[in-house]
Protein backbone atom coordinates (compact mmCIF):
# COMPACT_ATOMS: atom_id res chain seq x y z
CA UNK A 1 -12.57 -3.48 -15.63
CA UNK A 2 -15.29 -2.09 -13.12
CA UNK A 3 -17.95 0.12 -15.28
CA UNK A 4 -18.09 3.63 -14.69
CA UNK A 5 -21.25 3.29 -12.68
CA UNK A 6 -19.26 1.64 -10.01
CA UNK A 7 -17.45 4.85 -9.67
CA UNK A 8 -20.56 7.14 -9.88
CA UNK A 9 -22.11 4.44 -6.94
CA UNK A 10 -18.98 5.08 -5.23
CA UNK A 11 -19.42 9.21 -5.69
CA UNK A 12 -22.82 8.91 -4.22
CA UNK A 13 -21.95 6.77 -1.05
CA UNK A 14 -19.89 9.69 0.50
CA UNK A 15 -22.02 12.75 -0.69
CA UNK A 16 -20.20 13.61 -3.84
CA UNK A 17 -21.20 14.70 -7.03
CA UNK A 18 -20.19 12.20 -9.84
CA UNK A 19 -17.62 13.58 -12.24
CA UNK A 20 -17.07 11.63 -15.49
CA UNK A 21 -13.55 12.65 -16.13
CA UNK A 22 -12.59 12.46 -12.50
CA UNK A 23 -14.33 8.62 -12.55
CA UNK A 24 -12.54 7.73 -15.98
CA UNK A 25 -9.23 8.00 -14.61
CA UNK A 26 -10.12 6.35 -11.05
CA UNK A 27 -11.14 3.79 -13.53
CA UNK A 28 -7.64 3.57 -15.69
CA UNK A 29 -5.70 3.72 -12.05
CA UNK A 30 -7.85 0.25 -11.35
CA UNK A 31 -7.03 -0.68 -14.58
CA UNK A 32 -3.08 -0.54 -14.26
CA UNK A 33 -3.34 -1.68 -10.39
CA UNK A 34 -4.78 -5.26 -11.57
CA UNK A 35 -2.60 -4.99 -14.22
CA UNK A 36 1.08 -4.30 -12.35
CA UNK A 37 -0.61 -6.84 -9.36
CA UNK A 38 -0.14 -9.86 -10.83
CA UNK A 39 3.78 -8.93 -11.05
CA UNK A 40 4.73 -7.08 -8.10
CA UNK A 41 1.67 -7.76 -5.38
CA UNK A 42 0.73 -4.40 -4.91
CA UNK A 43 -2.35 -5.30 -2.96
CA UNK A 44 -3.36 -8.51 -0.65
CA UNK A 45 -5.95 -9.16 -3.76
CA UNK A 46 -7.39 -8.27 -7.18
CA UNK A 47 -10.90 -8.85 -5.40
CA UNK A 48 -13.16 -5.96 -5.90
CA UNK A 49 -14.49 -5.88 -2.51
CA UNK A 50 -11.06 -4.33 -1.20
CA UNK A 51 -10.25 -2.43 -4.01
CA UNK A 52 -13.40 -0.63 -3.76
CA UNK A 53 -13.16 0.38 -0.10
CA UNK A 54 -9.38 1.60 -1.01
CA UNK A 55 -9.97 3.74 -3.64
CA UNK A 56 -13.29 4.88 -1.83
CA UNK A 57 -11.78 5.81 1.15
CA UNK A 58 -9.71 8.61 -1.13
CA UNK A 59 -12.73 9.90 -2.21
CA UNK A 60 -14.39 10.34 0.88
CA UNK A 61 -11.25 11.92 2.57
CA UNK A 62 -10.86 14.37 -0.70
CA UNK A 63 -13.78 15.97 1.37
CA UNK A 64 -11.73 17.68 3.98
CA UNK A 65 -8.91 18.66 1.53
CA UNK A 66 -8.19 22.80 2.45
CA UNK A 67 -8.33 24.53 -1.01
CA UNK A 68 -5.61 26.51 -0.69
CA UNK A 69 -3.04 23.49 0.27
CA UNK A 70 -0.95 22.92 -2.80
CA UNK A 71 2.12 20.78 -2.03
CA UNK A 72 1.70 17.18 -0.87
CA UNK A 73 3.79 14.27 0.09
CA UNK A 74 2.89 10.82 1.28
CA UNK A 75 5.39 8.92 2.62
CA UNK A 76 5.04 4.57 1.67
CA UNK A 77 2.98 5.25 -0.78
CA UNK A 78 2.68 1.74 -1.81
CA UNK A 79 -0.17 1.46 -4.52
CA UNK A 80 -1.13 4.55 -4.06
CA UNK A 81 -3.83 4.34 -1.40
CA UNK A 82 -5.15 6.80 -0.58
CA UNK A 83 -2.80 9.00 -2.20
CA UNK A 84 -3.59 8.30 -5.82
CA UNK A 85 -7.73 8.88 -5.56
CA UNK A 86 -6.98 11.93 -3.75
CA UNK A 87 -4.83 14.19 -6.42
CA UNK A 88 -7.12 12.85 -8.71
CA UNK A 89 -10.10 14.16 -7.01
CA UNK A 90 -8.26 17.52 -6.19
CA UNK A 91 -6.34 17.67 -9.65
CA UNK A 92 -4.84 21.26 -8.27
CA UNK A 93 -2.23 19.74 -6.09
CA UNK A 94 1.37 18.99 -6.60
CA UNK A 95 2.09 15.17 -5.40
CA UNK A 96 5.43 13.88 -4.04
CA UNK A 97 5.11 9.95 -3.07
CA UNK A 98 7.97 8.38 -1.41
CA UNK A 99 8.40 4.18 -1.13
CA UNK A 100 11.34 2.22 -0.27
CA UNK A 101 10.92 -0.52 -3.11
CA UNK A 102 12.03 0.26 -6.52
CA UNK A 103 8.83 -1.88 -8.40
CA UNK A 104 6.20 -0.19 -6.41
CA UNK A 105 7.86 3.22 -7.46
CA UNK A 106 7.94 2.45 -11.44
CA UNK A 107 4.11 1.89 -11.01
CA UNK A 108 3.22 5.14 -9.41
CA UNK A 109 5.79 6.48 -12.31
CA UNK A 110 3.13 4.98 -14.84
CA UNK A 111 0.04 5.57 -13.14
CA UNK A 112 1.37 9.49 -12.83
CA UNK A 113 2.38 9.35 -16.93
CA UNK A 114 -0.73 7.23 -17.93
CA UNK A 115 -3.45 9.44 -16.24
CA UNK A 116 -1.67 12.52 -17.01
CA UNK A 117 -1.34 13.68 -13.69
CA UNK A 118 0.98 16.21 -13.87
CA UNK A 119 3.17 17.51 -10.85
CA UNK A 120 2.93 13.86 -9.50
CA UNK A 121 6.25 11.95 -8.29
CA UNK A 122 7.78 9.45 -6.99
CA UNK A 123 10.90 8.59 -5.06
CA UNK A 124 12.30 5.52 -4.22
CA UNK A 125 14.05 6.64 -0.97
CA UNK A 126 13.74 6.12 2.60
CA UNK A 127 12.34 8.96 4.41
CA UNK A 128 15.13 10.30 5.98
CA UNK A 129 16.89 10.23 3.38
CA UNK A 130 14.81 12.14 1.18
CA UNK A 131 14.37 15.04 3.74
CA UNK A 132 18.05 15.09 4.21
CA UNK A 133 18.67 15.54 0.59
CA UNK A 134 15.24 17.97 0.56
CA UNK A 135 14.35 21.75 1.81
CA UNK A 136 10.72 21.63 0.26
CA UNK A 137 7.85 22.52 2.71
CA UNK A 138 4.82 20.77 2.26
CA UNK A 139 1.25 22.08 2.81
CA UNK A 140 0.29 18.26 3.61
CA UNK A 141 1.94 15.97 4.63
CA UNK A 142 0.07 12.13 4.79
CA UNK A 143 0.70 8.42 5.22
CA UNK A 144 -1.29 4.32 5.64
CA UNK A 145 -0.01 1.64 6.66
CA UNK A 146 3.15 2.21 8.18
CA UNK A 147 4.21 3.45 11.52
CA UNK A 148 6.34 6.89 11.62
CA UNK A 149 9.26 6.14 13.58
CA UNK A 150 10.59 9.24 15.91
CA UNK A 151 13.90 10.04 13.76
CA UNK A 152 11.81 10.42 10.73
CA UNK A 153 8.91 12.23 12.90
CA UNK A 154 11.27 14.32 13.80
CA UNK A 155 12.82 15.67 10.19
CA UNK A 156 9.19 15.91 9.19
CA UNK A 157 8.33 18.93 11.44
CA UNK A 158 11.45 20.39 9.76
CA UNK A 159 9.74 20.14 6.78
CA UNK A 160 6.52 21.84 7.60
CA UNK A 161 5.24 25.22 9.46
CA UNK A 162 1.74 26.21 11.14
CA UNK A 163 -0.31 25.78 8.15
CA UNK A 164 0.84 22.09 7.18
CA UNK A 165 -1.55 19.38 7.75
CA UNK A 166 -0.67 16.06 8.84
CA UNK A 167 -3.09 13.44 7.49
CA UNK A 168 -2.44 10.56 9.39
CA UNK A 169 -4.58 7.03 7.93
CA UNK A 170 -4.74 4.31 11.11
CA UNK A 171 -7.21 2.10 12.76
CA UNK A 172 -7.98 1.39 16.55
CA UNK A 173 -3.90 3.20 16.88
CA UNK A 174 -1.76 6.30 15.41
CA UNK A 175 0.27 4.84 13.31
CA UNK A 176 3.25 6.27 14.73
CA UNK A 177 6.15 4.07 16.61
CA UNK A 178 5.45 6.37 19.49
CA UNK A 179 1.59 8.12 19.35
CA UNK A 180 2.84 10.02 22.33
CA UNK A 181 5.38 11.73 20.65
CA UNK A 182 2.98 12.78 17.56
CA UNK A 183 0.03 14.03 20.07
CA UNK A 184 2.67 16.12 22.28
CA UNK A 185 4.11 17.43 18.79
CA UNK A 186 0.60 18.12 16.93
CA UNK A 187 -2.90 19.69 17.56
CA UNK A 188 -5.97 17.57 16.34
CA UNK A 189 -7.77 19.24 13.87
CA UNK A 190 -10.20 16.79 13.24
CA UNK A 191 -10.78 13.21 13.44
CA UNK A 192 -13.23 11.48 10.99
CA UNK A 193 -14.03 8.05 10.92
CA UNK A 194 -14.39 6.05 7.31
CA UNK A 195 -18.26 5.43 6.67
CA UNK A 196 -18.20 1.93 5.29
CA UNK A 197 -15.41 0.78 7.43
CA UNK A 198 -15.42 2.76 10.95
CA UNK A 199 -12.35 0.77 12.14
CA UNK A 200 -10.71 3.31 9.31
CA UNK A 201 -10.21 6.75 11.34
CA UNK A 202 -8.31 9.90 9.55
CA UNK A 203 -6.75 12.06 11.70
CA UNK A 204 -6.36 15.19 10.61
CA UNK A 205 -3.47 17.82 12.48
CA UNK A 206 -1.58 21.12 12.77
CA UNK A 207 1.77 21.47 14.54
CA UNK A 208 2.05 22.92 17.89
């Protein structure tokens, strides 16, 4: 297990000031990931190097969180990058994660009961499925790794009204199956690039 001066290196890279309690449980969600990774293959590797940069990459992007936005989902939430890091950094908010594979789902279940992170869920569900079955209106709305498609896109906006931010985590591309379609939908807000990796961009909206 990484000591906590990893975390409080970490802290000081993007201009925060360390928190011990906030850096414990970044700590215990490292803990568990290495654990539940040498089951399921949560991550490419248990190498610290990568690791690091995910988990710092939700601290530096807790940064621009608006204080008044309570209600978040992130949609293939995977491990939990970068949606873990960042309701532990901004303990206020109410979490909703959504994955398609059952495993991956029992882990954020345990990461949520084993940090005590309370109003944190997860769904195993595709997308469109869960906003079908769903009338909640989220104040964020995020998501890594995958690309939106249009249908789901689409039931999203239901989902959210002028004050909902869309936190969209890419690299050189939106991740979106059609960028078009999310720039003619959304206004940029702002667009900030990842210090220690500038290949990571978030982008940061409001709807139309």
């Amino acid at each position: 297990m990484e000591s906590i001066d990893a975390f409080e290196k970490m802290f000081d890279r993007v201009g925060l000031l360390f928190d011990r309690d906030i850096a414990e449980k970044l700590q215990k969600y490292t803990f568990l990931l290495n654990k539940w990774n040498s089951r399921i293959n949560l991550t490419a590797s248990n190498e610290w190097s990568l690791i690091e940069a995910l988990l710092q990459e939700g601290i530096w992007a807790s940064k621009f969180y608006p204080e008044n936005n309570k209600t978040h989902l992130d949609i293939g939430s995977g491990a939990g990058f970068p949606a873990i890091p960042i309701r532990i950094m901004v303990p206020h908010i109410q979490l909703d994660m959504i994955d398609t594979r059952m495993k991956r789902v029992s882990f954020l279940e345990t990461v949520a009961s084993e940090l005590d992170l309370s109003g944190t869920c997860a769904y195993h569900a595709r997308i469109e499925d869960y906003l079908d079955q769903n009338s909640k209106k989220w104040d964020c709305i995020s998501w890594k790794g995958i690309k939106i498609s249009n249908k789901a896109f689409s039931k999203l906006l239901n989902h959210a009204d002028h004050k909902t931010q869309f936190w969209i985590f890419h690299g050189r591309e939106l991740a979106a199956e059609d960028p078009e379609n999310i720039e003619g939908s959304l206004k940029l807000l702002r667009r900030e690039k990842f210090p220690p990796k500038t290949e990571w961009i978030l982008s940061i909206y409001l709807v139309k």
